[in-house]
Protein backbone atom coordinates (compact mmCIF):
# COMPACT_ATOMS: atom_id res chain seq x y z
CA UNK A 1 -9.44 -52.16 36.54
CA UNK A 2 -5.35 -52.50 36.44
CA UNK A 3 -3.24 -49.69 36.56
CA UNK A 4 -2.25 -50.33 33.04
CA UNK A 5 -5.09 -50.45 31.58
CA UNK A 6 -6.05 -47.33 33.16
CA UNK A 7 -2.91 -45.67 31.94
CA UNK A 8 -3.55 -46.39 27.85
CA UNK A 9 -7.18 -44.97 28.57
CA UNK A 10 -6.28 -41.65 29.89
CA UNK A 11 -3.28 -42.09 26.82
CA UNK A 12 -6.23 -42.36 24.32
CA UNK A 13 -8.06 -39.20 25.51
CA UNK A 14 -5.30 -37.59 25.76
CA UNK A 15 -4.42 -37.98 22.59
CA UNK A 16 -7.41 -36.99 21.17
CA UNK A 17 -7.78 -34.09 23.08
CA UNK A 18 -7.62 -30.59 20.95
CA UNK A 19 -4.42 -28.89 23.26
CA UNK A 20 -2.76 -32.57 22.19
CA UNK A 21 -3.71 -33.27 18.61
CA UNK A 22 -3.12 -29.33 17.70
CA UNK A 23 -5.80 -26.99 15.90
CA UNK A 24 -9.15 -28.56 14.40
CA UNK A 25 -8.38 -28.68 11.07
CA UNK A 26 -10.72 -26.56 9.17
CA UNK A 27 -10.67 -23.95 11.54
CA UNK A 28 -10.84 -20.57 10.21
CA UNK A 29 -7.03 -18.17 10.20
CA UNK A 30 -7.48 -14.88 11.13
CA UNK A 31 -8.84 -12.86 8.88
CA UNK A 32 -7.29 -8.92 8.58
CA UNK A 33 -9.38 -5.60 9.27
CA UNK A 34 -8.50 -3.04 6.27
CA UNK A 35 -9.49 0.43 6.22
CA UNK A 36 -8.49 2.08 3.39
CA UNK A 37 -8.93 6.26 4.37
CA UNK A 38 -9.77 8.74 0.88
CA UNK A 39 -11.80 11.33 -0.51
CA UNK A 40 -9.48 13.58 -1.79
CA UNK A 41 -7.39 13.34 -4.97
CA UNK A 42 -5.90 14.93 -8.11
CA UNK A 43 -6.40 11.98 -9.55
CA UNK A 44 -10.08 11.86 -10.47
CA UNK A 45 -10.64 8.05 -10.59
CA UNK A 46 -9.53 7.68 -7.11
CA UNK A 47 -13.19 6.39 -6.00
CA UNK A 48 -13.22 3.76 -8.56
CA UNK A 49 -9.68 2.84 -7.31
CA UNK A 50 -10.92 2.53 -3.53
CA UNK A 51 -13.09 0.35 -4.87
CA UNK A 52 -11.11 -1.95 -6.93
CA UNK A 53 -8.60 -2.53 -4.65
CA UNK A 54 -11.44 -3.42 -1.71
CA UNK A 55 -12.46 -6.02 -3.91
CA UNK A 56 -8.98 -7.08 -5.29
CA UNK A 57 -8.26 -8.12 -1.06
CA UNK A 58 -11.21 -9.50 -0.59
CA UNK A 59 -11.14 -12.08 -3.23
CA UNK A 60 -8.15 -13.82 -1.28
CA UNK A 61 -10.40 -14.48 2.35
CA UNK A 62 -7.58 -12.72 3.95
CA UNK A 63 -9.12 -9.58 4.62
CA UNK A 64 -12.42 -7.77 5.69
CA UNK A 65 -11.96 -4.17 4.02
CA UNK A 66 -13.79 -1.12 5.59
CA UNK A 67 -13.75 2.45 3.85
CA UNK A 68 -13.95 5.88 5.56
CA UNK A 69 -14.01 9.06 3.44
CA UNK A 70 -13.85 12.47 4.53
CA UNK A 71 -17.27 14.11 4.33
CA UNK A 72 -15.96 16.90 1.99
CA UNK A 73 -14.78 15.25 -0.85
CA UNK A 74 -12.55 16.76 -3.95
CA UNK A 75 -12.75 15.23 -7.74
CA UNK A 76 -14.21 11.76 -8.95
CA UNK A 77 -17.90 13.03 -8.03
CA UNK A 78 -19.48 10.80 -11.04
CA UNK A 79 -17.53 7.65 -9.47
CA UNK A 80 -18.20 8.15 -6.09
CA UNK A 81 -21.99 8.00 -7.17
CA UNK A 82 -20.92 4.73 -9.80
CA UNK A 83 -19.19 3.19 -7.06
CA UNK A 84 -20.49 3.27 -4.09
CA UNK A 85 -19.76 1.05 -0.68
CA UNK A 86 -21.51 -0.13 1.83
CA UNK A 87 -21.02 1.73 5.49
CA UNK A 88 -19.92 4.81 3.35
CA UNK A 89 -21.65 7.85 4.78
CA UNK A 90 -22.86 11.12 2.58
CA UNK A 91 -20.23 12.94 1.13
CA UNK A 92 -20.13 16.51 -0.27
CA UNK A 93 -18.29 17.27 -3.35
CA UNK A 94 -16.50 20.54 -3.20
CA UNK A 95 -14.36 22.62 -6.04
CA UNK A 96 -11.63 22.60 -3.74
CA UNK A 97 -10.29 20.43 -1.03
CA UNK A 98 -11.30 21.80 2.94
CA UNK A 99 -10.02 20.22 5.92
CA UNK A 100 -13.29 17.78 7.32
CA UNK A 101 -12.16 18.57 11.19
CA UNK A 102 -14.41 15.87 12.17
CA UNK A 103 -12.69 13.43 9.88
CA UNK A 104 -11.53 10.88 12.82
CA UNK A 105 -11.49 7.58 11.76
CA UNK A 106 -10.78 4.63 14.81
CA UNK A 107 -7.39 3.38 13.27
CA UNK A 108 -7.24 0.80 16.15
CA UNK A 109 -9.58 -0.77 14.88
CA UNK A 110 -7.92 -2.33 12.19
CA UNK A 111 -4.60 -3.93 11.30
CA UNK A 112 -3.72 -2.10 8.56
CA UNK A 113 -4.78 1.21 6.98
CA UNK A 114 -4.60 1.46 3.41
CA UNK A 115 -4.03 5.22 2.58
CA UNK A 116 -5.81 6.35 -0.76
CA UNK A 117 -5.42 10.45 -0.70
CA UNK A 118 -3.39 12.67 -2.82
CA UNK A 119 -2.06 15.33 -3.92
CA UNK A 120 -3.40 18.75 -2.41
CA UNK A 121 -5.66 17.02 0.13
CA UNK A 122 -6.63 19.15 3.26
CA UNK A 123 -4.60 18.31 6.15
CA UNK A 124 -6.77 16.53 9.09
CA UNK A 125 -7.74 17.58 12.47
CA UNK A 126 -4.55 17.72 14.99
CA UNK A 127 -5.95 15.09 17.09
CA UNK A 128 -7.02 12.52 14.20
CA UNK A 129 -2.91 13.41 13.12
CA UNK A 130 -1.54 12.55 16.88
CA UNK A 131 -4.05 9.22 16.97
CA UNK A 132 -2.83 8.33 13.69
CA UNK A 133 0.60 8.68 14.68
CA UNK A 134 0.19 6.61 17.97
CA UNK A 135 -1.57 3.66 15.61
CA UNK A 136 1.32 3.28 13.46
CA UNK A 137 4.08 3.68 16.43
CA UNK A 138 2.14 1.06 18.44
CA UNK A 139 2.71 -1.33 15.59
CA UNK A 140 -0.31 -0.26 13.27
CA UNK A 141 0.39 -0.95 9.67
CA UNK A 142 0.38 1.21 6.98
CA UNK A 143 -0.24 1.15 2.75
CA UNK A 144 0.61 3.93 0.65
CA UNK A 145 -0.61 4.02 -2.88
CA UNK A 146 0.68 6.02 -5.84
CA UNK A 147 -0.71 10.33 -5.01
CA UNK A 148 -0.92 9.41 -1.47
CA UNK A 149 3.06 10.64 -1.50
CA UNK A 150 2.30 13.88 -2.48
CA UNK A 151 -0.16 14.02 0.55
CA UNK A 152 0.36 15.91 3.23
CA UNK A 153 3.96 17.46 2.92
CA UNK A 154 3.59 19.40 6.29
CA UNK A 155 3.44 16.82 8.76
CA UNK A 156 6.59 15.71 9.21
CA UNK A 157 5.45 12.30 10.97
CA UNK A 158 3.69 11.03 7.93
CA UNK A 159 7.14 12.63 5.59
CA UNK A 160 8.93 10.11 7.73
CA UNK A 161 5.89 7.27 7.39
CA UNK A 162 6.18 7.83 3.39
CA UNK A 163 9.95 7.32 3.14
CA UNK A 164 9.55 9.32 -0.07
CA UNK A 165 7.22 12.03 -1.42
CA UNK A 166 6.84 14.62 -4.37
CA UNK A 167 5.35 17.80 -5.30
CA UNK A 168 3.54 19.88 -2.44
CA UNK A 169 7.13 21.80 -2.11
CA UNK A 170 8.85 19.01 -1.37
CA UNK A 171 12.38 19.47 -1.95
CA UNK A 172 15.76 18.80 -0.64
CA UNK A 173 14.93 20.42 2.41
CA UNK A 174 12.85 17.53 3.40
CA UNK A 175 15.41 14.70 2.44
CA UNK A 176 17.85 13.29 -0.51
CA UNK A 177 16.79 12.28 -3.78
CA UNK A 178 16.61 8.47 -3.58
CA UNK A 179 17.88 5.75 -6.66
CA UNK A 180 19.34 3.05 -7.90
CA UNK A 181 22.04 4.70 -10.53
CA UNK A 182 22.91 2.35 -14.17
CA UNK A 183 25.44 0.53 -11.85
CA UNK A 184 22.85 -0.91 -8.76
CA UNK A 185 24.49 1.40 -6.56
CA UNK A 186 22.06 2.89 -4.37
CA UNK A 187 21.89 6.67 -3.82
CA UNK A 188 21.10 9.11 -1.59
CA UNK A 189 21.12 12.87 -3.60
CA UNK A 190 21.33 15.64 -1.31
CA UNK A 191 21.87 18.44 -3.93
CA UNK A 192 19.12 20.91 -3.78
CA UNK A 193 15.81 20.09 -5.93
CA UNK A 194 12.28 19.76 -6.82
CA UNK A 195 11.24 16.62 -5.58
CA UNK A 196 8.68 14.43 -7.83
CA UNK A 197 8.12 14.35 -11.64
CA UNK A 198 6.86 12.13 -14.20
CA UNK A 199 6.63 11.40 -17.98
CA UNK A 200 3.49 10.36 -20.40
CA UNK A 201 2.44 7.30 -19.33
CA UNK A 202 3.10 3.84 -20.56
CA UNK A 203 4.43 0.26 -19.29
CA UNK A 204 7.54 -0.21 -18.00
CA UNK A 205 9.89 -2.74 -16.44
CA UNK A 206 10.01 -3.58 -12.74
CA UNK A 207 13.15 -4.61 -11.29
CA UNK A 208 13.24 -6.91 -8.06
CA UNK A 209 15.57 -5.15 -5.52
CA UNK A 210 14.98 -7.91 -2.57
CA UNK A 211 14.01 -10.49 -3.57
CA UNK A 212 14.13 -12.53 -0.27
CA UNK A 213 12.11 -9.81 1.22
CA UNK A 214 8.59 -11.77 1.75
CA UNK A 215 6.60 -9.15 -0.29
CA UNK A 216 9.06 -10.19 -3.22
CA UNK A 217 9.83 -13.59 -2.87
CA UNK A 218 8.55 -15.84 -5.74
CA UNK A 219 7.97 -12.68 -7.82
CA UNK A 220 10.11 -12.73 -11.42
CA UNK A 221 13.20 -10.15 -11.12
CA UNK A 222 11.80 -8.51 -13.74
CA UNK A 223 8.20 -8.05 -15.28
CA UNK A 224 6.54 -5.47 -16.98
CA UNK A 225 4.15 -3.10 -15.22
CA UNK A 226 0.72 -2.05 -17.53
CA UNK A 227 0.41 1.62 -18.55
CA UNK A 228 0.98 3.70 -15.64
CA UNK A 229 3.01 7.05 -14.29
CA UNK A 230 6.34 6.87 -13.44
CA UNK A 231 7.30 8.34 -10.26
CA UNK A 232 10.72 9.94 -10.37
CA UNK A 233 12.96 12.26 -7.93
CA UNK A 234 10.99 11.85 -5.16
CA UNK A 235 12.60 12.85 -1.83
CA UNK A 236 12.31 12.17 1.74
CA UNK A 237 13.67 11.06 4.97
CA UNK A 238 14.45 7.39 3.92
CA UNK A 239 14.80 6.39 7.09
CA UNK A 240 14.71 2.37 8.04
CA UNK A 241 13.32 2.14 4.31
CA UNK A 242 13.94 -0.81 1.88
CA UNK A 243 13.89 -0.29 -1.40
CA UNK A 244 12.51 -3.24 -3.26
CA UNK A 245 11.98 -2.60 -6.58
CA UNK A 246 12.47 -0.17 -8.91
CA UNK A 247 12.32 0.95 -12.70
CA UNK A 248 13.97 2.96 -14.62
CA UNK A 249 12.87 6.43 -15.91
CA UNK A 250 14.56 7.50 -19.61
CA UNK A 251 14.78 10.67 -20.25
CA UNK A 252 13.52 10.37 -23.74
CA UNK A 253 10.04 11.06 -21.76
CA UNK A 254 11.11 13.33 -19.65
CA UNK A 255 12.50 11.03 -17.07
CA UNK A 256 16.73 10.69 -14.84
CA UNK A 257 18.10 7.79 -16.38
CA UNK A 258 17.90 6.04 -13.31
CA UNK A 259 16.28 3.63 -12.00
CA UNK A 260 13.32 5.19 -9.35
CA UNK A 261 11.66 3.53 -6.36
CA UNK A 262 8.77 2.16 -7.01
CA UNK A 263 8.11 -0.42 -4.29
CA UNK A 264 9.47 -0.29 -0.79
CA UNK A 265 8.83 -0.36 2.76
CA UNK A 266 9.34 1.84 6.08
CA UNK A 267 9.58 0.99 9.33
CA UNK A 268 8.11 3.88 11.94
CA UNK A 269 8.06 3.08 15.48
CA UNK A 270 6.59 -0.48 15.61
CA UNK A 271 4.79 0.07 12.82
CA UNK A 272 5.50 -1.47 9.27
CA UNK A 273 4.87 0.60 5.90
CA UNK A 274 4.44 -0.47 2.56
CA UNK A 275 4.98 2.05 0.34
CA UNK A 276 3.91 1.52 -3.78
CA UNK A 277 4.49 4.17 -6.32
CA UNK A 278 2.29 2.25 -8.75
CA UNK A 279 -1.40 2.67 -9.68
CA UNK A 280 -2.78 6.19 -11.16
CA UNK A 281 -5.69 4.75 -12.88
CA UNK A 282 -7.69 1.74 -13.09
CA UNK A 283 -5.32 0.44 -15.84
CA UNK A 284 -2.84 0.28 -14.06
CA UNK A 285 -4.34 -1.05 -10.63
CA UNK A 286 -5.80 -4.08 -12.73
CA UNK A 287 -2.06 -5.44 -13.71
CA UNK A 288 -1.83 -8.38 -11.48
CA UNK A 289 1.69 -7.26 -10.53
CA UNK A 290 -0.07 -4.42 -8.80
CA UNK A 291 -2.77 -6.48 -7.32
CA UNK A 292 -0.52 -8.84 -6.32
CA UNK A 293 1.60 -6.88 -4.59
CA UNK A 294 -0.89 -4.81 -2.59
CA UNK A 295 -2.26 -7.83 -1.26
CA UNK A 296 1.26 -9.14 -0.09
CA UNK A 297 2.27 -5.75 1.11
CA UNK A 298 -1.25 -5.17 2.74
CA UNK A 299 -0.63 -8.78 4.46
CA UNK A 300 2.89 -7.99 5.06
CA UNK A 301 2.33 -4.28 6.99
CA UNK A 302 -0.55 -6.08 9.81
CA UNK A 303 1.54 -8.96 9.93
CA UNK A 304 5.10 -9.01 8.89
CA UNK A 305 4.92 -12.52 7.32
CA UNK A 306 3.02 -13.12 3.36
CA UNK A 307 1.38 -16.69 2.61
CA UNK A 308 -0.30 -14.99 -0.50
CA UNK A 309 0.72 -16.99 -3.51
CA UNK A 310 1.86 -15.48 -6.59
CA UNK A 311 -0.49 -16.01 -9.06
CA UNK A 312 -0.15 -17.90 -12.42
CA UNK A 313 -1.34 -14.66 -14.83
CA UNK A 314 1.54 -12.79 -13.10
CA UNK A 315 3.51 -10.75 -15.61
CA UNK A 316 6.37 -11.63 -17.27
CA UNK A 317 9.59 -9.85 -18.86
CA UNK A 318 7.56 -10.01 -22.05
CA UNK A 319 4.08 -9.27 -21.34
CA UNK A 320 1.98 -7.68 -18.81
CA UNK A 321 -0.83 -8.72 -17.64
CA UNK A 322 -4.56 -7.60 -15.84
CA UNK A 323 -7.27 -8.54 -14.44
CA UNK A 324 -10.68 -7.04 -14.89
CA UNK A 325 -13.02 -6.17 -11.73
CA UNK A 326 -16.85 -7.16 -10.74
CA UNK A 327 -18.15 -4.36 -12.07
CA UNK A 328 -21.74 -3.30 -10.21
């Protein structure tokens, strides 16, 4: 056999190797661990809401989405019986939130924790608080949705997570006022102050703040948001937070006349936050803008890159839009 044919043979197989020719196509990308952490809530529905947006990540075969509730829980009783989820222990409905000090979820277990309390809910365990801390430092991310801001307004780690809270005695002690005022400038408010409020609910206008952030990119600059509550003067450390969008709260319902954070993201350690002050009830976690950018911001907080499209029933400046669930 001559040395040249000998070299185009080992050329072939080389060639045709896998570390040559690059991935097998059809191989399988990684797909993301969720846990999305609840069972406490002012806002009764938030069961149904767990469940919703489990099945709202799902549906894009980018993520695998675990659930771990504390085993006392406080409202939404009837919906935690409607909706139940696999790998979801016994629960105990109570009249009033108490701390569940064995509540200890494994956070690094996951890339991304999808936090689903609210307002009033017992305060964990010191150690499941230093753990979670470590996750997110380390690089774990983190999702914040809607009354999960007025969680927990004594832990000054998570007040930093958050970027912005309300209610629980919040207040300018704990940071400035944060908003875009009628001329796009952004604001920091440190005059003293309640921090959180809303009007009645009802749709409203979202304004794209970054739009080359890759949460936001492809999304319209503006596009109205189904019925829903308002978040307004909320208040908080701010620190290495990005305000992406926002929308603007009249005070013909009881709002600033500015325009309030309502989508933005934190950076805490190595960790990245996404932070959403969208989706009270399950009509307003079924507009696609909502869905769509909880899966984006889910994708972007374990990964810090978003190859989620943005979907054709997306809302526009004219219309909203939603999308209905599998319902069991």
């Amino acid at each position: 056999m001559n040395a040249r044919y000998v070299f185009l043979l080992l050329l072939l197989i080389g060639l045709g190797s896998p570390s040559v020719a690059g991935p097998i196509k059809g191989k399988p990308k990684k797909v993301l661990n969720v846990l999305i952490i609840d069972g406490q809530n002012n806002h009764v529905q938030w069961p149904k809401i767990t469940f919703m947006m489990k099945q709202y990540l799902e549906e894009t075969g980018k993520f695998t989405v675990d659930v771990s509730r504390t085993y006392y829980t406080w409202n939404g009783d009837d919906l935690v019986q409607q909706y139940q989820i696999p790998g979801v222990g016994k629960s105990v409905p109570l009249p009033k939130p108490r701390m569940d000090s064995a509540y200890h979820p494994n956070f690094s277990k996951y890339d991304v924790v999808i936090c689903n309390f609210g307002w009033n809910a017992a305060p964990w365990s010191d150690a499941t608080q230093a753990d979670f801390e470590q996750y997110i430092k380390k690089g774990g991310g983190l999702v914040v949705v809607h009354a999960a801001n007025n969680s927990f307004p004594n832990w000054p780690a998570y007040n930093r997570m958050i970027g912005l809270g309300g209610w629980g005695d919040r207040s300018e002690k704990d940071g400035p006022y944060v908003y875009y005022d009628q001329n796009g400038k952004l604001v920091r408010d440190t005059k003293p102050g309640n921090a959180g409020s809303h009007g009645a609910q009802t749709e409203f206008m979202i304004t794209v703040r970054n739009p080359k952030h890759p949460i936001m990119k492809g999304i319209p600059e503006r596009w109205l948001h189904a019925k829903d509550e308002l978040y307004d003067r909320l208040r908080g450390p701010a620190e290495n937070m990005d305000v992406l969008a926002t929308a603007f709260s009249p005070k013909s319902n009881r709002g600033t006349d500015q325009n309030e954070p309502m989508l933005m993201t934190i950076q805490y350690g190595k960790g990245r936050i996404f932070h959403t002050a969208l989706g009270h009830a399950d009509y307003s976690v079924a507009c696609v803008g909502f869905i769509t950018t909880l899966q984006r911001g889910t994708q972007w907080a374990a990964t810090g890159k978003v190859d989620i499209p943005v979907p054709d029933d997306f809302p526009t400046e004219q219309a909203t839009r939603q999308r209905a669930i599998a319902e069991k």
